[in-house]
Protein backbone atom coordinates (compact mmCIF):
# COMPACT_ATOMS: atom_id res chain seq x y z
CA UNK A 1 97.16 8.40 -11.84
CA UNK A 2 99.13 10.22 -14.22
CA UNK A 3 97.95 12.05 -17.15
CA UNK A 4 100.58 11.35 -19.94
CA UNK A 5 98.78 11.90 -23.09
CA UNK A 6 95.25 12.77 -24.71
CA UNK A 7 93.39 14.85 -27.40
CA UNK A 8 90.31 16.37 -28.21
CA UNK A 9 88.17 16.30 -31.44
CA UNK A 10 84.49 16.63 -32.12
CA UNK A 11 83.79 17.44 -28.14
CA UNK A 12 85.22 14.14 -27.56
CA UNK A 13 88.50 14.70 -24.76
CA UNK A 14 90.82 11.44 -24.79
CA UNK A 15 93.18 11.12 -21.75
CA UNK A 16 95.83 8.49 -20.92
CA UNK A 17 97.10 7.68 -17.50
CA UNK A 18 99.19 5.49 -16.11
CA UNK A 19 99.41 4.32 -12.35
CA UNK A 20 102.33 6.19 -10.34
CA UNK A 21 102.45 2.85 -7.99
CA UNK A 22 102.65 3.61 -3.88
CA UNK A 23 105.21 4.68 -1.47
CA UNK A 24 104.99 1.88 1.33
CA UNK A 25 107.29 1.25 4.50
CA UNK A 26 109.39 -1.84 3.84
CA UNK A 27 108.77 -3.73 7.04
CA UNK A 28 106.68 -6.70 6.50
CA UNK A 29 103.36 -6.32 7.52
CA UNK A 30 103.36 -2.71 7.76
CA UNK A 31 100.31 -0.51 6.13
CA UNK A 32 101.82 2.53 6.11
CA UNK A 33 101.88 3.89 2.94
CA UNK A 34 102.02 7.59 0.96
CA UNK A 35 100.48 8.94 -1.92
CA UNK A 36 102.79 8.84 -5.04
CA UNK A 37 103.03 12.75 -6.13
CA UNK A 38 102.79 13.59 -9.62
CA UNK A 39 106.46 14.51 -10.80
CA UNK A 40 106.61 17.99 -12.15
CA UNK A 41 108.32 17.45 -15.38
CA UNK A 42 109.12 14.34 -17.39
CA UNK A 43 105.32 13.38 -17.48
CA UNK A 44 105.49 10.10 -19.59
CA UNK A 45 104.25 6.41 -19.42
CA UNK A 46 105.84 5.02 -16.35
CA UNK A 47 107.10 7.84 -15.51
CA UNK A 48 108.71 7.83 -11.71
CA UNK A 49 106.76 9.96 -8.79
CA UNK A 50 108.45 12.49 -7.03
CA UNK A 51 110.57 11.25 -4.41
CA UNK A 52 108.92 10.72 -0.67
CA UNK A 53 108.78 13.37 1.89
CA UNK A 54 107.42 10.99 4.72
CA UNK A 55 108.79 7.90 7.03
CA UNK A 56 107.01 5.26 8.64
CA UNK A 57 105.77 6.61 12.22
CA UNK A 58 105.90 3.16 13.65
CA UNK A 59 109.05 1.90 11.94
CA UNK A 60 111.05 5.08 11.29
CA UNK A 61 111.99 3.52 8.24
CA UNK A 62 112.42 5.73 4.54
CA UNK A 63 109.64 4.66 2.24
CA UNK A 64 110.15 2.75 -0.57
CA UNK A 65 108.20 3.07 -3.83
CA UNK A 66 106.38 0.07 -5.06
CA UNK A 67 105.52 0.73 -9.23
CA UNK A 68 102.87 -0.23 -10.81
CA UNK A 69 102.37 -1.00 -14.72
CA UNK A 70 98.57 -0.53 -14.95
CA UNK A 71 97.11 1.94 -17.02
CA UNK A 72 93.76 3.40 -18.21
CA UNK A 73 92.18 5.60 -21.02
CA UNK A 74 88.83 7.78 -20.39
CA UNK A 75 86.70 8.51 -23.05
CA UNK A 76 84.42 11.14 -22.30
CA UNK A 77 81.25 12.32 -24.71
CA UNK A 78 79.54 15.00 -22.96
CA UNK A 79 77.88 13.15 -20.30
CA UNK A 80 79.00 10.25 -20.40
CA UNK A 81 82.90 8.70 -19.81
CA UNK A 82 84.18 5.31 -20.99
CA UNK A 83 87.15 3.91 -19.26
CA UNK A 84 89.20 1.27 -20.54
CA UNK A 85 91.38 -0.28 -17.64
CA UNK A 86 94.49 -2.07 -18.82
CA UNK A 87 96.33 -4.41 -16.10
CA UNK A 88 96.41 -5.30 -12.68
CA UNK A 89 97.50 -3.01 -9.70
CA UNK A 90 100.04 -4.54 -7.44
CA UNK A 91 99.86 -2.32 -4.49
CA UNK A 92 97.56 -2.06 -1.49
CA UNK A 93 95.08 1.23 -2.56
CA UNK A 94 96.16 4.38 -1.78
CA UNK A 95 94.55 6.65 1.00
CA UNK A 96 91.81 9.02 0.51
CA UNK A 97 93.48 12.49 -0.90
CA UNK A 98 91.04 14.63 1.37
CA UNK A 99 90.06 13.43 5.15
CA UNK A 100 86.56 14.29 6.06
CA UNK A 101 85.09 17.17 8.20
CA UNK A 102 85.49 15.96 11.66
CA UNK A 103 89.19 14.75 10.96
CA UNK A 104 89.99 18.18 9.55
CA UNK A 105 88.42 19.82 12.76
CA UNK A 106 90.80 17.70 14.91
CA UNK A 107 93.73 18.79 13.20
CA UNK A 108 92.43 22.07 13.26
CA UNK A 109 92.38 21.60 17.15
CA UNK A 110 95.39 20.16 17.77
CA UNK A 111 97.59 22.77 15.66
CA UNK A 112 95.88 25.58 17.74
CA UNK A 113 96.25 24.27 20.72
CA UNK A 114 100.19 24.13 20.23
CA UNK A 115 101.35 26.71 17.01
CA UNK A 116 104.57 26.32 18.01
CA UNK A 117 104.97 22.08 17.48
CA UNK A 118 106.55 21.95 14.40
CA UNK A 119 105.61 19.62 11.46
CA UNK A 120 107.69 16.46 12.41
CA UNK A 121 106.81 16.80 15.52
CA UNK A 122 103.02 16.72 14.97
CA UNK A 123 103.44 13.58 12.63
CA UNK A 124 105.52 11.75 15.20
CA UNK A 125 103.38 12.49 17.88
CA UNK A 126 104.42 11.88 21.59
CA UNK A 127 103.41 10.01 24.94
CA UNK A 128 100.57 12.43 25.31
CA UNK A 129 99.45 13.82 21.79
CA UNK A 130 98.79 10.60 19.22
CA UNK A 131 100.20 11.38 15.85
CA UNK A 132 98.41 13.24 13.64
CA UNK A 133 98.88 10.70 10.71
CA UNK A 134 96.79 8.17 12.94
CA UNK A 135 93.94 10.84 11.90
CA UNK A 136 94.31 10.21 8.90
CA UNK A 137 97.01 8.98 6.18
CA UNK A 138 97.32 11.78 4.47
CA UNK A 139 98.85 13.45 7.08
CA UNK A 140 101.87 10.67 6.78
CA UNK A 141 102.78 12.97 3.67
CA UNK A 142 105.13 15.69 5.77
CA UNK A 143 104.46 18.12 3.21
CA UNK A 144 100.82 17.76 3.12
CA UNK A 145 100.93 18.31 6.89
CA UNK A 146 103.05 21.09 6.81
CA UNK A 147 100.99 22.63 3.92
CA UNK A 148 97.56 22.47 6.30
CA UNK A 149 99.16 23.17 9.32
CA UNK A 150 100.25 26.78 7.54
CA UNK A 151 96.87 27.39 5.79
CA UNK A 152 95.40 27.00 9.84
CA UNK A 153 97.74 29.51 11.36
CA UNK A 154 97.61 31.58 8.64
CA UNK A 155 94.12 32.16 9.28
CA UNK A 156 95.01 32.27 13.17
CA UNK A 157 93.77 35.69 14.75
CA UNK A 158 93.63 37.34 17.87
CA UNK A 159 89.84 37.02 17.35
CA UNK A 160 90.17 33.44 18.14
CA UNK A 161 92.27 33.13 20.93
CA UNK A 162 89.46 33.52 23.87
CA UNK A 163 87.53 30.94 21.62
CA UNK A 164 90.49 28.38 22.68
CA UNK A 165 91.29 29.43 26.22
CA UNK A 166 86.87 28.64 27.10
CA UNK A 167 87.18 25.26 24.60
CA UNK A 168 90.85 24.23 26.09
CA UNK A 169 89.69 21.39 28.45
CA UNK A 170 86.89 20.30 25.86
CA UNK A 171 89.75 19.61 23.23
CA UNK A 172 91.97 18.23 25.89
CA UNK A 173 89.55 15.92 27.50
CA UNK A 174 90.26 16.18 30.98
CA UNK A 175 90.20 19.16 33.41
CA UNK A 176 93.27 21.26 34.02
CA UNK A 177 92.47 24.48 34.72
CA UNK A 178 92.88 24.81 38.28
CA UNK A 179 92.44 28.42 39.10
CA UNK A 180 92.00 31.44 36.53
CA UNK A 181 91.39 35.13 36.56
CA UNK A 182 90.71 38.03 34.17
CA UNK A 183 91.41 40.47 36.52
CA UNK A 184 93.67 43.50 35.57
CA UNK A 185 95.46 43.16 39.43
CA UNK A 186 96.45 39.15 39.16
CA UNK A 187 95.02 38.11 35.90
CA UNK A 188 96.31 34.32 35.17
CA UNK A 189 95.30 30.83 34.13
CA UNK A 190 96.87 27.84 36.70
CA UNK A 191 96.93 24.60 34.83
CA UNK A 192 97.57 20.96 36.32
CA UNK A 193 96.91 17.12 35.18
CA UNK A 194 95.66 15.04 37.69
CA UNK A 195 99.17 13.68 37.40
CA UNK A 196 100.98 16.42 38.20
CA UNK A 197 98.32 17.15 41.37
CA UNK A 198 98.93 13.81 42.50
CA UNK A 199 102.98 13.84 42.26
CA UNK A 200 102.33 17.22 44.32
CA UNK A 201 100.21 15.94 46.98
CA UNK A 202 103.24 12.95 47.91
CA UNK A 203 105.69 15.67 48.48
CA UNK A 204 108.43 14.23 47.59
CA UNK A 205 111.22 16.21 46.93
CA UNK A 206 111.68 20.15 47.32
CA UNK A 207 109.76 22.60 44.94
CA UNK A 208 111.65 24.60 42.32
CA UNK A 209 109.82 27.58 40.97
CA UNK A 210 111.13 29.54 37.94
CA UNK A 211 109.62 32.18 35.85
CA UNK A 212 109.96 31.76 32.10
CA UNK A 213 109.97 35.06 30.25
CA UNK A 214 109.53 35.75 26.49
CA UNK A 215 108.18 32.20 25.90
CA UNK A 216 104.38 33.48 25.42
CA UNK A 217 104.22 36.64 23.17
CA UNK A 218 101.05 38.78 23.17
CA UNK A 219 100.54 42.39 21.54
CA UNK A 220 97.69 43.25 23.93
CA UNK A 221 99.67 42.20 26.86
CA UNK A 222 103.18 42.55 26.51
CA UNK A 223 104.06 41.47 30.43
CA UNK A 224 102.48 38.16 30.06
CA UNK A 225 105.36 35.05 31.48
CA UNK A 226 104.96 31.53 32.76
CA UNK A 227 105.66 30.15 36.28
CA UNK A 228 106.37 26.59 36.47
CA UNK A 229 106.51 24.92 39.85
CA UNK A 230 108.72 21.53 39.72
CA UNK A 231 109.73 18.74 41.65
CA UNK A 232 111.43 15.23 41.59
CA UNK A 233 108.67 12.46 40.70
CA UNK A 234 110.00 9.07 41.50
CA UNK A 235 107.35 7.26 38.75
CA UNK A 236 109.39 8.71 35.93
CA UNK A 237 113.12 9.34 38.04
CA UNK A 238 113.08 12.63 36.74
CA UNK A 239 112.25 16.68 37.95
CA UNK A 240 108.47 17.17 36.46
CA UNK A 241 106.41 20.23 36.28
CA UNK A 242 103.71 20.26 39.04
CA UNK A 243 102.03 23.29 38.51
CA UNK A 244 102.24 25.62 35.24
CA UNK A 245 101.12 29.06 35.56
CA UNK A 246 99.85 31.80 32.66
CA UNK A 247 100.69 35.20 34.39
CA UNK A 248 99.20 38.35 32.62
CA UNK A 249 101.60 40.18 34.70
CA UNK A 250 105.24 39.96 37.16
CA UNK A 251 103.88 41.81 40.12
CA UNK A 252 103.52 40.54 43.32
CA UNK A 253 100.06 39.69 43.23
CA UNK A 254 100.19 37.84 40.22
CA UNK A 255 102.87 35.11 41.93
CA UNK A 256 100.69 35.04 44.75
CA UNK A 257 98.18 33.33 42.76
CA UNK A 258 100.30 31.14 41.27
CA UNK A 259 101.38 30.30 44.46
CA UNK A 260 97.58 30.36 46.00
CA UNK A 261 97.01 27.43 43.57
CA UNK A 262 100.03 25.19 44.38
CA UNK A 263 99.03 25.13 48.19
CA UNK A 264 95.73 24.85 47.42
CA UNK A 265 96.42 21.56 45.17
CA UNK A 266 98.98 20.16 47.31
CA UNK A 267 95.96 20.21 50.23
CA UNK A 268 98.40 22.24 52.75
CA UNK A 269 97.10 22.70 56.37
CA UNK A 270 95.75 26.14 57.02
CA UNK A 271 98.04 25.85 60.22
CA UNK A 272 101.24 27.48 59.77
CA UNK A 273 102.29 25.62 62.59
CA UNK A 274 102.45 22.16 60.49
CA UNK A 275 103.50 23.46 57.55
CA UNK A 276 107.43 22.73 58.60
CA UNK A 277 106.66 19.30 59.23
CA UNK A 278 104.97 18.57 55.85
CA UNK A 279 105.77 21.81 53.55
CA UNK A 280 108.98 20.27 51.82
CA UNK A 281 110.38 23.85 50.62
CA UNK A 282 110.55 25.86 47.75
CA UNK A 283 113.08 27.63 46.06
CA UNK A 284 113.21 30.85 43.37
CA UNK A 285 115.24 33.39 41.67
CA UNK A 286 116.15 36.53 43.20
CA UNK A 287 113.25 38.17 42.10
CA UNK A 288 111.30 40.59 44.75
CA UNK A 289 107.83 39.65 43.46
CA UNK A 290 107.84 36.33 43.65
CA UNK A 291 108.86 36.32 46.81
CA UNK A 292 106.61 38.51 47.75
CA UNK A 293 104.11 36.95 45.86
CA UNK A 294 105.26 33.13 47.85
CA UNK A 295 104.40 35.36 51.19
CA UNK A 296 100.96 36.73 50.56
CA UNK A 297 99.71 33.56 49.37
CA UNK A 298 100.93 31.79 52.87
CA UNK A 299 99.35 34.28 54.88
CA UNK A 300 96.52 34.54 52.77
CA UNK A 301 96.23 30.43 53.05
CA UNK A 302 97.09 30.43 56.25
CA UNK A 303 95.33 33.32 57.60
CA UNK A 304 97.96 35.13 59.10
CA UNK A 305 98.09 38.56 59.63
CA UNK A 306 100.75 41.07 58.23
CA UNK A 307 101.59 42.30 62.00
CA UNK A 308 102.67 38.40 62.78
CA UNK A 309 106.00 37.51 62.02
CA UNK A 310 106.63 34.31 59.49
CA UNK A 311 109.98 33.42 59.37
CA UNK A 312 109.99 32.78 55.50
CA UNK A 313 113.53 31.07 55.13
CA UNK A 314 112.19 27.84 56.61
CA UNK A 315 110.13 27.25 53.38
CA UNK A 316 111.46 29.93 50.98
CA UNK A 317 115.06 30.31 49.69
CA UNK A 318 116.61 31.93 46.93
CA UNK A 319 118.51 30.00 43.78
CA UNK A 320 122.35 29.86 44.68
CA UNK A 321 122.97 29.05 40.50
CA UNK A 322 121.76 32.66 39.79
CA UNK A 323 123.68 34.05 42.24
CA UNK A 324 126.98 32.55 41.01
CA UNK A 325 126.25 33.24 37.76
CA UNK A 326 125.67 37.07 38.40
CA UNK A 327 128.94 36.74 40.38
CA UNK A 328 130.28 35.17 37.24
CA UNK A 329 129.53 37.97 35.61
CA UNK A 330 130.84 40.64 37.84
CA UNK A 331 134.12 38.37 38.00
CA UNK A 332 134.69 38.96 34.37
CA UNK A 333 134.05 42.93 34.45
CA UNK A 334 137.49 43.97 35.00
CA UNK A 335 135.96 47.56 35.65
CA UNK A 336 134.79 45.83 39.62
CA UNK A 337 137.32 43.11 39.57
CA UNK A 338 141.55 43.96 38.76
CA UNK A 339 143.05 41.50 36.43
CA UNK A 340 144.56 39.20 38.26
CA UNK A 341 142.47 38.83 41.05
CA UNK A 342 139.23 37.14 39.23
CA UNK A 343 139.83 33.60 41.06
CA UNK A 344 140.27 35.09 44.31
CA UNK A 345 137.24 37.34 44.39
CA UNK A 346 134.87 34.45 43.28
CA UNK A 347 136.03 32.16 45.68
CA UNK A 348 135.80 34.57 48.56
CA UNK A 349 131.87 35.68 47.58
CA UNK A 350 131.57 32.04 47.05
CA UNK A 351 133.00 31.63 50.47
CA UNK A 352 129.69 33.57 52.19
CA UNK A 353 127.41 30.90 50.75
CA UNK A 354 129.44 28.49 53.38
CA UNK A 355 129.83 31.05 56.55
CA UNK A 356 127.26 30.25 58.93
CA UNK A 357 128.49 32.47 61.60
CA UNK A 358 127.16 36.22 61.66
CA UNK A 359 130.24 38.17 63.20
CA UNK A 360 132.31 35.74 60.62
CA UNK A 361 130.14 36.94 57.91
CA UNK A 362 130.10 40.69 58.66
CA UNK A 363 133.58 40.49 58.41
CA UNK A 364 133.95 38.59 55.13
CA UNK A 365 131.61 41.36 53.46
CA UNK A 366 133.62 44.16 54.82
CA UNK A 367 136.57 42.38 53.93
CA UNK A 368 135.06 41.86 50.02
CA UNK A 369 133.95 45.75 49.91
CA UNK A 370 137.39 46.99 51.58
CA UNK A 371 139.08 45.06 48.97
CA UNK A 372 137.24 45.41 45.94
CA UNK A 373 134.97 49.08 46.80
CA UNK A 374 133.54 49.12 43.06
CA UNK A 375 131.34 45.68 43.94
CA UNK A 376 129.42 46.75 47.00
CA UNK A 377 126.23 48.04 45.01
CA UNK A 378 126.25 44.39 43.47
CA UNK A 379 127.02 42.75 46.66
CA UNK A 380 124.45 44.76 49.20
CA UNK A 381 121.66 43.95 46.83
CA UNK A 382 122.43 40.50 47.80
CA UNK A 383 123.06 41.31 51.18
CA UNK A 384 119.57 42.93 51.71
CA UNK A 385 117.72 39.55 50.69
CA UNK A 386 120.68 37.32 51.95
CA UNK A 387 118.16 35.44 54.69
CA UNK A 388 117.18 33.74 51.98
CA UNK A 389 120.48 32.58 50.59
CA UNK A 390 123.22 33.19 53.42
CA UNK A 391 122.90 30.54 56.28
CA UNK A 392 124.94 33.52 58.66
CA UNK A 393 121.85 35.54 57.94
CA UNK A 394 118.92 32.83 57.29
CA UNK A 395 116.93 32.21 60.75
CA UNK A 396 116.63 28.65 59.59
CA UNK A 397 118.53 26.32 58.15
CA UNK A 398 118.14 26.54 54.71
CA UNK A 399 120.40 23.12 53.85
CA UNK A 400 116.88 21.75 54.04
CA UNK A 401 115.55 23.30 51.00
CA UNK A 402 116.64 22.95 47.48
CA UNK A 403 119.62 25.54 46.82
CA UNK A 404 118.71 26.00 42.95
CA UNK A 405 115.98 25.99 40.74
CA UNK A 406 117.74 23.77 38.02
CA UNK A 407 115.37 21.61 37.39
């Protein structure tokens, strides 16, 4: 209620108060409701709450603000208060202002488990985290959530952080963390849902794995990235993570176990020799150490040894999207390319992803370098890992596997 008027005299303390009324959604039937704040300025009888910060969660509707006559005088003498209650409230009772102990501690979880959800987001909730207002109401009011949500990652410190990585799967309630090292050589935490393990295991559709850099930031370890695995899943119609991947490093050995995991959880044969038949493919970037990374895990799996051959391009290509957009790039530089002859250069490099002769090829390259000398760092880089990209130079056909990693 709001305090409007009062007075002291002879240690007696008078106040008046009048009922700010209750911000409710206007669907019929619907309970959800907001606390009325007390308006800043203008504090008089029947004087109007501030305006509402909050919509229904269920209804999405703006809430409208139900006012209520009723008002009340408290008397108090020392120990003892009098009140005096004057008319009747017309308006379901408002929530509690504080939630309890073990509702607090949920939030608490929930907002450290994902800092970067934003207010909204966290009051809204989604298919797999409830809404926080279902805690309690309270948290309906967006600017009461956002206030607590600061005051807990305010207080967020490094101090905590191995704290939530040992409690993760407690909070979550289910287990997810399918492989994990601290390890300075191939430190990293594999996560998967039962879900996602499942989708895996049907194989489905080709794998696209892409690293994510920048989207994790940590002072003690500033190399720290994310590898996501992906694939189609038919239960949804849409490209899913399968396996996600906290890497403490990019090296080589670091993909590996990333990659360790995903064969491990999609129960592959330790027989290389079935792996054509039931591996359905997987395709990267251009970077070195994940594919070398994708290779030590197979013969690790697999237990072959380095001085057996593996041909790699019948389950391992390279993402033809960031090669043409490097080549878009190089197109534009009219340092490598003369003006003028920007459409003709991309369509010839675009032109090798298509030869699938090798003397045709060869050719096409010397052609590209003969023509346009300043490109031929740029385009032997390509050239050197261009079995895994290049049918002309692939020793399988590699129109099997997925030719990007847009997922």
């Amino acid at each position: 209620m709001l305090i409007y008027g009062g007075n002291r005299s002879n240690r007696r303390v008078t106040h008046l108060k009048s009922c700010l009324g209750l911000y409710q959604c206007p669907r019929r039937g619907c309970e959800f409701s907001e606390r009325p704040r007390i308006p800043r300025r203008h504090k008089a009888k029947g004087a109007l709450p501030l305006p509402s910060k909050s919509i229904c969660i269920t209804h999405h509707e703006v809430l409208v603000h139900l006012p209520c006559s009723a008002t009340m005088k408290t008397v108090q003498y020392g120990s003892t208060v009098d009140l005096y209650h004057t008319g009747l409230h017309n308006h379901p009772r408002p929530h509690p202002i504080r939630p309890d102990l073990a509702t607090m501690h949920s939030f608490e979880n929930t907002v450290r488990i994902a800092p970067e959800v934003r207010p909204k987001s966290l009051q809204i909730g989604t298919a797999t985290r409830p809404p926080l207002s279902s805690l309690h109401r309270s948290f309906g009011n967006l600017g009461h959530l956002t206030y607590q949500r600061s005051k807990i990652l305010a207080k967020a410190s490094q101090r905590s952080a191995i704290g939530n990585v040992a409690n993760f799967e407690t909070n979550v309630g289910e287990k997810l963390i399918v492989s994990s090292s601290i390890d300075g050589t191939n430190g990293h935490i594999c996560m998967q849902t039962v879900f996602m393990r499942e989708r895996l295991q049907e194989r489905e559709s080709s794998l696209q794995t892409d690293s994510i850099e920048g989207f994790l930031v940590d002072e003690h370890c500033t190399a720290v990235n994310v590898a996501i695995t992906s694939g189609h899943c038919s239960v949804v119609n849409r490209t899913i993570p399968l396996l996600i991947s906290i890497l403490m490093g990019k090296s080589a050995l670091h993909y590996a176990s990333h990659f360790a995991a995903l064969f491990q959880t999609m129960s592959m044969s330790h027989d290389l020799s079935e792996w054509e038949s039931t591996f359905p493919g997987n395709t990267c970037d251009f970077s070195d150490a994940e594919r070398a990374g994708f290779e030590m895990a197979l013969r690790t799996h697999c237990k072959v040894s380095a001085d057996v051959d593996v041909v790699l391009e019948r389950y391992y290509r390279c993402c033809s999207v960031h090669f043409k957009r490097t080549l878009t790039r190089v197109r534009r530089n009219g340092a490598l390319v003369p003006p003028g002859k920007e459409s003709a250069f991309y369509t010839s490099v675009c032109g090798l992803l298509k030869i699938d002769s090798g003397p045709a090829f060869v050719s096409q390259v010397h052609d590209l370098i003969r023509e346009y000398p300043k490109i031929k760092k740029w385009l032997t880089w390509h050239v050197v890992r261009g079995q895994h990209i290049f049918p002309a130079m692939a020793k399988a056909d590699l129109s099997l596997l997925s030719d990007n990693t847009n997922a």
